[in-house]
PDB file of N, CA and C in Angstrom:
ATOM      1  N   UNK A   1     -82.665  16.408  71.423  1.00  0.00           N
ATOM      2  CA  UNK A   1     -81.425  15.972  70.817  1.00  0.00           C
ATOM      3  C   UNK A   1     -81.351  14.456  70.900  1.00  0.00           C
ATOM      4  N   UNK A   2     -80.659  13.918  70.134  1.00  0.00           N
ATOM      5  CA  UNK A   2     -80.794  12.329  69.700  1.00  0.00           C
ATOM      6  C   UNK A   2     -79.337  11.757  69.980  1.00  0.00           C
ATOM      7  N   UNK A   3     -78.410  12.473  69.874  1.00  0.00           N
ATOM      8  CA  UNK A   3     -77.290  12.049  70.001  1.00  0.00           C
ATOM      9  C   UNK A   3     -76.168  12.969  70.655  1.00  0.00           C
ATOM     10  N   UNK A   4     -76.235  12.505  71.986  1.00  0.00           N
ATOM     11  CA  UNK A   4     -75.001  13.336  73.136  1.00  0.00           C
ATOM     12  C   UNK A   4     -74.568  12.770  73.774  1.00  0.00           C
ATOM     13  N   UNK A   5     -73.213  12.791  73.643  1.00  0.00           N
ATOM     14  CA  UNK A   5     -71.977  11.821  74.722  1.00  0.00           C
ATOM     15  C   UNK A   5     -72.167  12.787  75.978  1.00  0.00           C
ATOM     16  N   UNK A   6     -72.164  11.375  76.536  1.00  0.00           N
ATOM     17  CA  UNK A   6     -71.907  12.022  78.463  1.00  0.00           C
ATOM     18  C   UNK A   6     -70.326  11.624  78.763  1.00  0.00           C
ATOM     19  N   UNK A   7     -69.967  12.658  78.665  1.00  0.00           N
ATOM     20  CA  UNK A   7     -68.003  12.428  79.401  1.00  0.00           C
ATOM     21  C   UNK A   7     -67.867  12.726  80.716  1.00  0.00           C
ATOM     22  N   UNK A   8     -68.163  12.076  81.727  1.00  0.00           N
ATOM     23  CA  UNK A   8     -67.543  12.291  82.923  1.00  0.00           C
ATOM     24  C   UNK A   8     -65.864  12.781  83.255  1.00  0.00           C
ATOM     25  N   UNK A   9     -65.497  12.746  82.600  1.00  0.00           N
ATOM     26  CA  UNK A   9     -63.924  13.085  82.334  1.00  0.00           C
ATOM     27  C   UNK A   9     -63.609  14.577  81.332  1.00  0.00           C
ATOM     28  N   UNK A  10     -65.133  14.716  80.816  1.00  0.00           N
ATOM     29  CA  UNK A  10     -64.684  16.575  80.204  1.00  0.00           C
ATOM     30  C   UNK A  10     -65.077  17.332  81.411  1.00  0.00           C
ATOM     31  N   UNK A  11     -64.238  18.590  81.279  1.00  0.00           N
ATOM     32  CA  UNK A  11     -64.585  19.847  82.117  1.00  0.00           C
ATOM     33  C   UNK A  11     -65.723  20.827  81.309  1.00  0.00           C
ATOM     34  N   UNK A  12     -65.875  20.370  80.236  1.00  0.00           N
ATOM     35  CA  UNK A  12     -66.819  21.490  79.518  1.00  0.00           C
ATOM     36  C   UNK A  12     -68.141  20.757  79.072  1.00  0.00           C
ATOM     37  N   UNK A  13     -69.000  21.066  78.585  1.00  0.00           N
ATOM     38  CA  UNK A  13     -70.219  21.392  77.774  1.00  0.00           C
ATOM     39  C   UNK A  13     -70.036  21.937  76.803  1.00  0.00           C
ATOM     40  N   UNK A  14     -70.227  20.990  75.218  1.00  0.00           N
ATOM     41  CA  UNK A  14     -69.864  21.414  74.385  1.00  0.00           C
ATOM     42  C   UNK A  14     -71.085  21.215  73.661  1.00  0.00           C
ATOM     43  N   UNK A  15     -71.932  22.838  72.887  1.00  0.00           N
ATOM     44  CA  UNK A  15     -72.850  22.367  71.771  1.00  0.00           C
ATOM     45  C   UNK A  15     -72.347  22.774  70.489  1.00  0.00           C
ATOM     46  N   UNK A  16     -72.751  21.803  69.515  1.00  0.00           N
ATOM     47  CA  UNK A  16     -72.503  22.628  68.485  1.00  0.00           C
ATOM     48  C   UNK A  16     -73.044  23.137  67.376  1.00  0.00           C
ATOM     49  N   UNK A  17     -71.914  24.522  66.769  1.00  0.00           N
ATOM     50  CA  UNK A  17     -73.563  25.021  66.154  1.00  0.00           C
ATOM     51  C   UNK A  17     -74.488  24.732  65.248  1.00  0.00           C
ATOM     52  N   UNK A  18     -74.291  23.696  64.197  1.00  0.00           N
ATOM     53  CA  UNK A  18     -75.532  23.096  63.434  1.00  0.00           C
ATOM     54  C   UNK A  18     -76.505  22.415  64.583  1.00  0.00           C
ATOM     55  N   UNK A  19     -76.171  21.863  66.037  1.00  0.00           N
ATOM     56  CA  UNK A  19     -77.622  21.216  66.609  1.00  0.00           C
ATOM     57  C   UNK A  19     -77.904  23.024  67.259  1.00  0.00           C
ATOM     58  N   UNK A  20     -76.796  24.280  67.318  1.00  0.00           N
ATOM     59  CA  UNK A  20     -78.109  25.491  68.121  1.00  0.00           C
ATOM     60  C   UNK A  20     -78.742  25.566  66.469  1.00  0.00           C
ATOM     61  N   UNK A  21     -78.622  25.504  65.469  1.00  0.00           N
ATOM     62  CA  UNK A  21     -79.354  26.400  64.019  1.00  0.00           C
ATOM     63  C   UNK A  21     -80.589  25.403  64.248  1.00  0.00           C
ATOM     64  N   UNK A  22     -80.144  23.691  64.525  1.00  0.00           N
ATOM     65  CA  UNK A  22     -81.422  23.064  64.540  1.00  0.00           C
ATOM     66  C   UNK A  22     -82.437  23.202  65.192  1.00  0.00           C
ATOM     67  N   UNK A  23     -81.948  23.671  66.597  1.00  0.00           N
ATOM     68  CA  UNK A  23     -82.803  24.311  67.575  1.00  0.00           C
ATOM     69  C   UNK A  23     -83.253  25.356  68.051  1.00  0.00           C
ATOM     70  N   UNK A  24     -83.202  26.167  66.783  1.00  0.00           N
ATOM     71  CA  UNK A  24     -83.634  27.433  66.046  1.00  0.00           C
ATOM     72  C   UNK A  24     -83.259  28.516  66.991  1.00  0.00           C
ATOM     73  N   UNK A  25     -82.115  28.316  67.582  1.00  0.00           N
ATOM     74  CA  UNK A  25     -81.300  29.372  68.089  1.00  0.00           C
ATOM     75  C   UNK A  25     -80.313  29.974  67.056  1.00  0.00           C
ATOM     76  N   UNK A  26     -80.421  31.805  67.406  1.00  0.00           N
ATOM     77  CA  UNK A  26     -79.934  32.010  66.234  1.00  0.00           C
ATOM     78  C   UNK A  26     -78.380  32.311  66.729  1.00  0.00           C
ATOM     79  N   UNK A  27     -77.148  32.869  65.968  1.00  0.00           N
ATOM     80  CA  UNK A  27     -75.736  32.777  66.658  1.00  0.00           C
ATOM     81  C   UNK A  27     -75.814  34.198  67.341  1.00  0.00           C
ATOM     82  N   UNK A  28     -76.594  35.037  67.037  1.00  0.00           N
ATOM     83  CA  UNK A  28     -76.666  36.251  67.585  1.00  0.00           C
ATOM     84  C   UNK A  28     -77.375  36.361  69.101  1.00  0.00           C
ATOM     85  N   UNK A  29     -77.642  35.123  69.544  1.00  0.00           N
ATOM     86  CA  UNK A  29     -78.472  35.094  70.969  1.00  0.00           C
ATOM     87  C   UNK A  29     -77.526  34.594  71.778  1.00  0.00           C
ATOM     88  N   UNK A  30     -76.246  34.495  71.042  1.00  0.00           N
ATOM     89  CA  UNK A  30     -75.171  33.876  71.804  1.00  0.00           C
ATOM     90  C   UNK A  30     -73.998  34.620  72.940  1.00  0.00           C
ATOM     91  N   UNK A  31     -73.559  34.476  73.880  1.00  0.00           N
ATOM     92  CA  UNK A  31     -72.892  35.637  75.114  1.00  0.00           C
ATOM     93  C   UNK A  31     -71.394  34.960  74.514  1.00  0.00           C
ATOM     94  N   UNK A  32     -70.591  36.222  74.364  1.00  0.00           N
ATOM     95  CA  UNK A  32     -69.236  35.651  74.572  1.00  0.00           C
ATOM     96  C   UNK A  32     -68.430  34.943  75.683  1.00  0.00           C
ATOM     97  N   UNK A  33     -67.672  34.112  74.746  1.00  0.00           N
ATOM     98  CA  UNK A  33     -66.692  33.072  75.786  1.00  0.00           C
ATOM     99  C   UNK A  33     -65.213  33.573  75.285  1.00  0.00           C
ATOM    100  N   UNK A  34     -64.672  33.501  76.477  1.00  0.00           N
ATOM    101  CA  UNK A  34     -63.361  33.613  76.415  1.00  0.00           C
ATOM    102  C   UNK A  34     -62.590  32.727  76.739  1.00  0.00           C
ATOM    103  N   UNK A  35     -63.334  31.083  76.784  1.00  0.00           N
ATOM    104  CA  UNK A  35     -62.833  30.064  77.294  1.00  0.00           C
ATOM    105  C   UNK A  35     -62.165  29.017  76.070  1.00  0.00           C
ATOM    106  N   UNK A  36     -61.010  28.724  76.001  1.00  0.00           N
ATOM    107  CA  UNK A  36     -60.590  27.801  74.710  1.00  0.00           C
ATOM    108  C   UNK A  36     -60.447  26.778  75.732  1.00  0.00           C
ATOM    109  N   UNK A  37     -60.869  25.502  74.322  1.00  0.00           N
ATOM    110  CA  UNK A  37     -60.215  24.078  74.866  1.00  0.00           C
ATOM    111  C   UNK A  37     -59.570  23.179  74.224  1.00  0.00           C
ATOM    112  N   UNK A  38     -59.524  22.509  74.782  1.00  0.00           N
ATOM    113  CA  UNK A  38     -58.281  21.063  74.045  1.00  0.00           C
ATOM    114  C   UNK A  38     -58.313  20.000  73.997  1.00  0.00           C
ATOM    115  N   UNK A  39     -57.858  18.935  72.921  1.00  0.00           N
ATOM    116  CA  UNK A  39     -58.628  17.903  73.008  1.00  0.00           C
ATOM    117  C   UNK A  39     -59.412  17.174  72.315  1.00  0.00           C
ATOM    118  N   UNK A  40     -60.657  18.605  71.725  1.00  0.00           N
ATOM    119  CA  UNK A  40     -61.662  18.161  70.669  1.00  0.00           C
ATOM    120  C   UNK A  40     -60.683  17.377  69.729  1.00  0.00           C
ATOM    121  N   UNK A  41     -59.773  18.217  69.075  1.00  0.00           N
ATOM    122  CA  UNK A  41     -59.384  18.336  67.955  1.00  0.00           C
ATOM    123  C   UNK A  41     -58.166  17.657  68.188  1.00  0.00           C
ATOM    124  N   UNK A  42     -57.387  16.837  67.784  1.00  0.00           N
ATOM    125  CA  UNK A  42     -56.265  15.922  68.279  1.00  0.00           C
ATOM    126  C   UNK A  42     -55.120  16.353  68.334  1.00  0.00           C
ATOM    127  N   UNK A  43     -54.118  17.596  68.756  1.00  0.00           N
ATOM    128  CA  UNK A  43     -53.318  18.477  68.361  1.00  0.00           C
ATOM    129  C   UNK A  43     -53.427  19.933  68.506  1.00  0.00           C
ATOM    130  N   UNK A  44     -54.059  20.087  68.695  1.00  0.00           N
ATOM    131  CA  UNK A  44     -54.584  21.526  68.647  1.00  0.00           C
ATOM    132  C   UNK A  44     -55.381  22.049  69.309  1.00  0.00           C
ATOM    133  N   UNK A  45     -55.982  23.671  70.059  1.00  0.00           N
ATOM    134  CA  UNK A  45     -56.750  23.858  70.692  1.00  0.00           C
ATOM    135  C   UNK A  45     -57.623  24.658  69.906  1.00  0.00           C
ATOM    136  N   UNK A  46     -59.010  25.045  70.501  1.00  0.00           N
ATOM    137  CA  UNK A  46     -59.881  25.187  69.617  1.00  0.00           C
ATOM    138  C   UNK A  46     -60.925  26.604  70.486  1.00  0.00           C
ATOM    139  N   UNK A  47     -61.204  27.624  69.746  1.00  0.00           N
ATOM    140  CA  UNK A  47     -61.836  28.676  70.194  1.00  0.00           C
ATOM    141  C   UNK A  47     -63.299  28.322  70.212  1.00  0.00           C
ATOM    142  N   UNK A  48     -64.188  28.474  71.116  1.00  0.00           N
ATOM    143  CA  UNK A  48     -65.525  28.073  70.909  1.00  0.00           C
ATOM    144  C   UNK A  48     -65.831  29.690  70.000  1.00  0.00           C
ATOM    145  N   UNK A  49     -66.941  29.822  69.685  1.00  0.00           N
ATOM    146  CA  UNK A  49     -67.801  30.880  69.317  1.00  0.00           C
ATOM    147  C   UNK A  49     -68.216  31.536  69.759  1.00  0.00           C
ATOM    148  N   UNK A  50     -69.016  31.319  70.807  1.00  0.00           N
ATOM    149  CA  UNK A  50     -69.423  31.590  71.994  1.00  0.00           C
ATOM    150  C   UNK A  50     -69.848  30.960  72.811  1.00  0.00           C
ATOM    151  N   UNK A  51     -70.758  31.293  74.131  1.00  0.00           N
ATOM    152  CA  UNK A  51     -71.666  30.218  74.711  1.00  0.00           C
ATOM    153  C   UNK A  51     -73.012  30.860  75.145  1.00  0.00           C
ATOM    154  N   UNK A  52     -73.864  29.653  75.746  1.00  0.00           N
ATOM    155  CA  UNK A  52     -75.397  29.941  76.236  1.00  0.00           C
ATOM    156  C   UNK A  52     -75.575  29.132  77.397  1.00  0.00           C
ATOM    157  N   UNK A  53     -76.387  29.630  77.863  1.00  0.00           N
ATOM    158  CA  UNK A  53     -76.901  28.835  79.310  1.00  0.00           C
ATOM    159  C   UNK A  53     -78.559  28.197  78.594  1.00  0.00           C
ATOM    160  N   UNK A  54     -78.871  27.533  78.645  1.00  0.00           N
ATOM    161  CA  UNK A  54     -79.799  26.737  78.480  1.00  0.00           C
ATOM    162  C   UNK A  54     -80.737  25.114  79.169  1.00  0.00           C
ATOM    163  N   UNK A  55     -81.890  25.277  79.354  1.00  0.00           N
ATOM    164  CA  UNK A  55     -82.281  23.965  80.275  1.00  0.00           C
ATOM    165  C   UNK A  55     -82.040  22.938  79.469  1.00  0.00           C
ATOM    166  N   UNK A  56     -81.718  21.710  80.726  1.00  0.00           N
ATOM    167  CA  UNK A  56     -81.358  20.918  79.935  1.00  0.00           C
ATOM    168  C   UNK A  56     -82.570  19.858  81.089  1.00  0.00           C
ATOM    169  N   UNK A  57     -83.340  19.178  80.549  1.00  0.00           N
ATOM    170  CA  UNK A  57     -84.025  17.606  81.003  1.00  0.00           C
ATOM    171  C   UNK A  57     -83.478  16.450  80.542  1.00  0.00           C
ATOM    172  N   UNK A  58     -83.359  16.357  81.884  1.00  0.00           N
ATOM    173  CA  UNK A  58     -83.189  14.145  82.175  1.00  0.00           C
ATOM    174  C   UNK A  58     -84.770  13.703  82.454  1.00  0.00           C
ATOM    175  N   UNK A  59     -84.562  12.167  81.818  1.00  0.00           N
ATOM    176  CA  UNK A  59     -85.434  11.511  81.663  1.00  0.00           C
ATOM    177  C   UNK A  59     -86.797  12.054  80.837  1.00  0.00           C
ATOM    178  N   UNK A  60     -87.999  11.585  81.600  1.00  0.00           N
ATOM    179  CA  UNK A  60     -89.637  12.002  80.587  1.00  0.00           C
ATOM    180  C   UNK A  60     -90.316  12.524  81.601  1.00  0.00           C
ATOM    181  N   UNK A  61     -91.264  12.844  81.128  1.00  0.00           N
ATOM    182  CA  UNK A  61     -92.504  13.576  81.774  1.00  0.00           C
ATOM    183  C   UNK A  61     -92.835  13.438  83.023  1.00  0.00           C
ATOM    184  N   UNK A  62     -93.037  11.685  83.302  1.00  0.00           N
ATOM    185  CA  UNK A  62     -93.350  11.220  84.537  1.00  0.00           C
ATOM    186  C   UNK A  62     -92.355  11.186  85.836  1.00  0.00           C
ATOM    187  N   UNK A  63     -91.223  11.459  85.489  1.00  0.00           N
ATOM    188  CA  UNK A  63     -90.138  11.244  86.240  1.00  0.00           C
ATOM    189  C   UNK A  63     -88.855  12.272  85.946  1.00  0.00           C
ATOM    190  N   UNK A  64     -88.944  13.348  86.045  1.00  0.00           N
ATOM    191  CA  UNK A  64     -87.518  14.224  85.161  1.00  0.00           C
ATOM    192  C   UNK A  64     -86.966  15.389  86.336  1.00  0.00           C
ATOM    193  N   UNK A  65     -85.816  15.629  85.728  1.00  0.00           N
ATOM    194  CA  UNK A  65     -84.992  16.575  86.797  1.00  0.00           C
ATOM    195  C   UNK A  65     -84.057  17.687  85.764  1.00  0.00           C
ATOM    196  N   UNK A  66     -84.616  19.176  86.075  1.00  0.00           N
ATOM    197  CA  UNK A  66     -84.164  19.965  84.743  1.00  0.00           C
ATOM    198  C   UNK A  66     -83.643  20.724  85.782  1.00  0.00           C
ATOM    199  N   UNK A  67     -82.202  21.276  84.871  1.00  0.00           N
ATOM    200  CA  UNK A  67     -81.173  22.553  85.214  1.00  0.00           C
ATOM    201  C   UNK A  67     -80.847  22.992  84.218  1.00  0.00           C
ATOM    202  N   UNK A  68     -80.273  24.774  84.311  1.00  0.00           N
ATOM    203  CA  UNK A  68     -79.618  25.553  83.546  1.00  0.00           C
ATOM    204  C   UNK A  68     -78.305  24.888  83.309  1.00  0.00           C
ATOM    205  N   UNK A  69     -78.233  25.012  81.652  1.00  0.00           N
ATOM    206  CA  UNK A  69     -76.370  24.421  81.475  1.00  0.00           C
ATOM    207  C   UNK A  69     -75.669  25.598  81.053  1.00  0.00           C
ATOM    208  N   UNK A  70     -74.630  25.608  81.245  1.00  0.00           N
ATOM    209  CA  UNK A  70     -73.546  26.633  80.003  1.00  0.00           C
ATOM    210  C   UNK A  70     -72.747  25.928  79.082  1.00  0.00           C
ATOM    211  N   UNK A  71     -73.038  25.894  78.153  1.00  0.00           N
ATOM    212  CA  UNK A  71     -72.750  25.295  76.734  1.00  0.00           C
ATOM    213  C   UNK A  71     -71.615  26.028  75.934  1.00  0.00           C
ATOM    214  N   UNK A  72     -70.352  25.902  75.759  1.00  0.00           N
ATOM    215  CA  UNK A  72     -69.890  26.350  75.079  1.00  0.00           C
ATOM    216  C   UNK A  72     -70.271  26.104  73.348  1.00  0.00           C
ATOM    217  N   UNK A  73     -69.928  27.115  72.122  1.00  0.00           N
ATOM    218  CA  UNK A  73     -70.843  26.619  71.234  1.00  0.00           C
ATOM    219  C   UNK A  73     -69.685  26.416  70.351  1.00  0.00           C
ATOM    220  N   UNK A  74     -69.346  25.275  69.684  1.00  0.00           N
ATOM    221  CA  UNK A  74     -67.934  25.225  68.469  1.00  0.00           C
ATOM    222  C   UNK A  74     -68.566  24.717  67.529  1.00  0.00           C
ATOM    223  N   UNK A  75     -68.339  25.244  66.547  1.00  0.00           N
ATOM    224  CA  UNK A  75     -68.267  25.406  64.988  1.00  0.00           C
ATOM    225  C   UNK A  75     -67.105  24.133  64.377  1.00  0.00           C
ATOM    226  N   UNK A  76     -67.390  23.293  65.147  1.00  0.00           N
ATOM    227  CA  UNK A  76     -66.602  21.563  64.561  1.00  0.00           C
ATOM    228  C   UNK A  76     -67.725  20.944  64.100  1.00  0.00           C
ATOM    229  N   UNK A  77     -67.466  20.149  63.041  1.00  0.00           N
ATOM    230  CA  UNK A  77     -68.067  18.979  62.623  1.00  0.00           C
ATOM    231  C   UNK A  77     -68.327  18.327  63.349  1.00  0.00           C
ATOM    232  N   UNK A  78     -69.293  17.240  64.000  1.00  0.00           N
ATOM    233  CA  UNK A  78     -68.971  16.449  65.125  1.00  0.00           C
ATOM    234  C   UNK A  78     -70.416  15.119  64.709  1.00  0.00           C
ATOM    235  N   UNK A  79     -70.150  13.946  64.983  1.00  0.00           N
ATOM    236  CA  UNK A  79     -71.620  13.134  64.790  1.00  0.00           C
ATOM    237  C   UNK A  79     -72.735  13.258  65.964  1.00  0.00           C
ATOM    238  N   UNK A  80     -71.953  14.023  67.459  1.00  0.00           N
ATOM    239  CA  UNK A  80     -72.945  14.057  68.442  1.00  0.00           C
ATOM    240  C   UNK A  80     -73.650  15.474  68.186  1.00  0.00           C
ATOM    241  N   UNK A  81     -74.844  16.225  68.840  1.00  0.00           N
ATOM    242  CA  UNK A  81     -75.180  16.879  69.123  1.00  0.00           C
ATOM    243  C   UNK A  81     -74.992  17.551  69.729  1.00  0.00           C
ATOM    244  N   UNK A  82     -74.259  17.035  71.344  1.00  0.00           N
ATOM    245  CA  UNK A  82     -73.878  17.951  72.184  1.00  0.00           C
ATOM    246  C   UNK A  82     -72.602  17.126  73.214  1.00  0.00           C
ATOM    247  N   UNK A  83     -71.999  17.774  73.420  1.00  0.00           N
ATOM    248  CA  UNK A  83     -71.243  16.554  74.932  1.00  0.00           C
ATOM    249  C   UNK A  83     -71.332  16.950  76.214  1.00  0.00           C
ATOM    250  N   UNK A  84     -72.320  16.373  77.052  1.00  0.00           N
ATOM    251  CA  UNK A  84     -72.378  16.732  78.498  1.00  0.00           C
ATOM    252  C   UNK A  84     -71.162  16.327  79.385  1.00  0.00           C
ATOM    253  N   UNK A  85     -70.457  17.517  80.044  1.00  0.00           N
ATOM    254  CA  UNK A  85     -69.273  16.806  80.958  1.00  0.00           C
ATOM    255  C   UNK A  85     -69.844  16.914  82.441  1.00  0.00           C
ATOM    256  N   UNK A  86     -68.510  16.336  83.555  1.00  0.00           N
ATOM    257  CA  UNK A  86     -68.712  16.365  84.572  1.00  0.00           C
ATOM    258  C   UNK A  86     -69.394  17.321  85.644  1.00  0.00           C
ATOM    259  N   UNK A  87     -69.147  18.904  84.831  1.00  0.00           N
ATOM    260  CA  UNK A  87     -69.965  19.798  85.657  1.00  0.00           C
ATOM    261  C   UNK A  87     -71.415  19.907  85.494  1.00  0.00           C
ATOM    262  N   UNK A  88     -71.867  19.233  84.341  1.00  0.00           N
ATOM    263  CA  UNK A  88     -73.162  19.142  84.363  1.00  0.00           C
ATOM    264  C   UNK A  88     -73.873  17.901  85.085  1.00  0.00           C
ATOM    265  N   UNK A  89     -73.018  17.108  85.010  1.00  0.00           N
ATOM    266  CA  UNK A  89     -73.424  15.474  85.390  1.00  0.00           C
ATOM    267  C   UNK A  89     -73.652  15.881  87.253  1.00  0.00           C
ATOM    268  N   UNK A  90     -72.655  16.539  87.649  1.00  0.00           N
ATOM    269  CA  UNK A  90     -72.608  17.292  89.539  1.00  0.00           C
ATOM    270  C   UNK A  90     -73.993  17.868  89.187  1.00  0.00           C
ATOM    271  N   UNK A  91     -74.442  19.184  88.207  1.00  0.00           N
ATOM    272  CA  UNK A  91     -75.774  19.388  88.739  1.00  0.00           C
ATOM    273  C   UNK A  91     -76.500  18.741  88.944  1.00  0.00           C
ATOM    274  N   UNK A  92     -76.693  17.399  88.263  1.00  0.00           N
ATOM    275  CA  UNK A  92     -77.946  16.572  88.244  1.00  0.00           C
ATOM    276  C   UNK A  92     -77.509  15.567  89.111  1.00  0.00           C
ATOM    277  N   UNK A  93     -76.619  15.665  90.002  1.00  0.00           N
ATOM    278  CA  UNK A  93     -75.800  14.626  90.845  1.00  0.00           C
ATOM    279  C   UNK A  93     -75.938  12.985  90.156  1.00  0.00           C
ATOM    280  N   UNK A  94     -75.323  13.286  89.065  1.00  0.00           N
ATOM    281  CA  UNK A  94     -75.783  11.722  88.270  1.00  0.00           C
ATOM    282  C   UNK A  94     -74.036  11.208  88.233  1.00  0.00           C
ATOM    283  N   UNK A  95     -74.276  10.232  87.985  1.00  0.00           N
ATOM    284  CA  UNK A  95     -72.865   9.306  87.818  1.00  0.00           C
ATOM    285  C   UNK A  95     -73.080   8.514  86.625  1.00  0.00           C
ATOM    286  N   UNK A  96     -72.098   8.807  85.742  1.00  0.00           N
ATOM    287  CA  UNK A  96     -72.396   7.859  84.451  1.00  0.00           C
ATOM    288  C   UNK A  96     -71.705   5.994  84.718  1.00  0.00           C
ATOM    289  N   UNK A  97     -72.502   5.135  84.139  1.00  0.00           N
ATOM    290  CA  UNK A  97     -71.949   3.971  84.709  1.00  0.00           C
ATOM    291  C   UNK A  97     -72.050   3.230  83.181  1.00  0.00           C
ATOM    292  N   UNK A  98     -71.148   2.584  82.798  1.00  0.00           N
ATOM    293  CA  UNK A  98     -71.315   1.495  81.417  1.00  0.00           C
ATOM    294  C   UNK A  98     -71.534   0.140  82.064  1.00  0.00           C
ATOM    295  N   UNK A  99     -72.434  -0.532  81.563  1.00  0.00           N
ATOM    296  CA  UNK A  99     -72.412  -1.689  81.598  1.00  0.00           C
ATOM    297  C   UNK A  99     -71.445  -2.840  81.004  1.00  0.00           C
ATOM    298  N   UNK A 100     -70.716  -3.536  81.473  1.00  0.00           N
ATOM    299  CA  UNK A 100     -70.250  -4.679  80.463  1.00  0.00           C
ATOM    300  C   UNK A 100     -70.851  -5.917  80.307  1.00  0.00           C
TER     301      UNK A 100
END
């Protein structure tokens, strides 16, 4: 994936489903969620589709650290690929930092 916001400030993992079709997951490999959230959408709350647990790698080859995620999957338009939040950022005990 080429483009995923890291939100230290979401509670969820959000993919969505044009990057699972890209990643030739089909919607039928998907486990139900019964989890809605809020927020995405500016006003309104929003039903995911479902979700998946899937590995996720930091960094490259020479140096990397992989865990299972749970991804909720929404059917929004979006320009990112995916948004990693805080419970994923704890598995990989990473801390997001911006530079100014």
């Amino acid at each position: 994936m080429h483009k995923t916001l890291i939100d230290g400030g979401s509670g969820l993992n959000i993919l969505f489903k044009n990057t699972l079709l890209g990643l030739g997951i089909s919607v039928e490999d998907l486990e139900e969620s019964d989890m809605p959230f809020y927020g995405l959408i500016p006003g309104r709350g929003s039903q995911p589709l479902e979700h998946i647990t899937m590995p996720v790698t930091f960094n490259d080859e020479h140096n990397y650290h992989s865990e299972y995620i749970r991804f909720e999957v929404a059917d929004i338009d979006c320009s990112y690929n995916a948004i990693i939040g805080r419970a994923a950022l704890a598995k990989f005990m990473a801390i997001p930092h911006t530079r100014t």
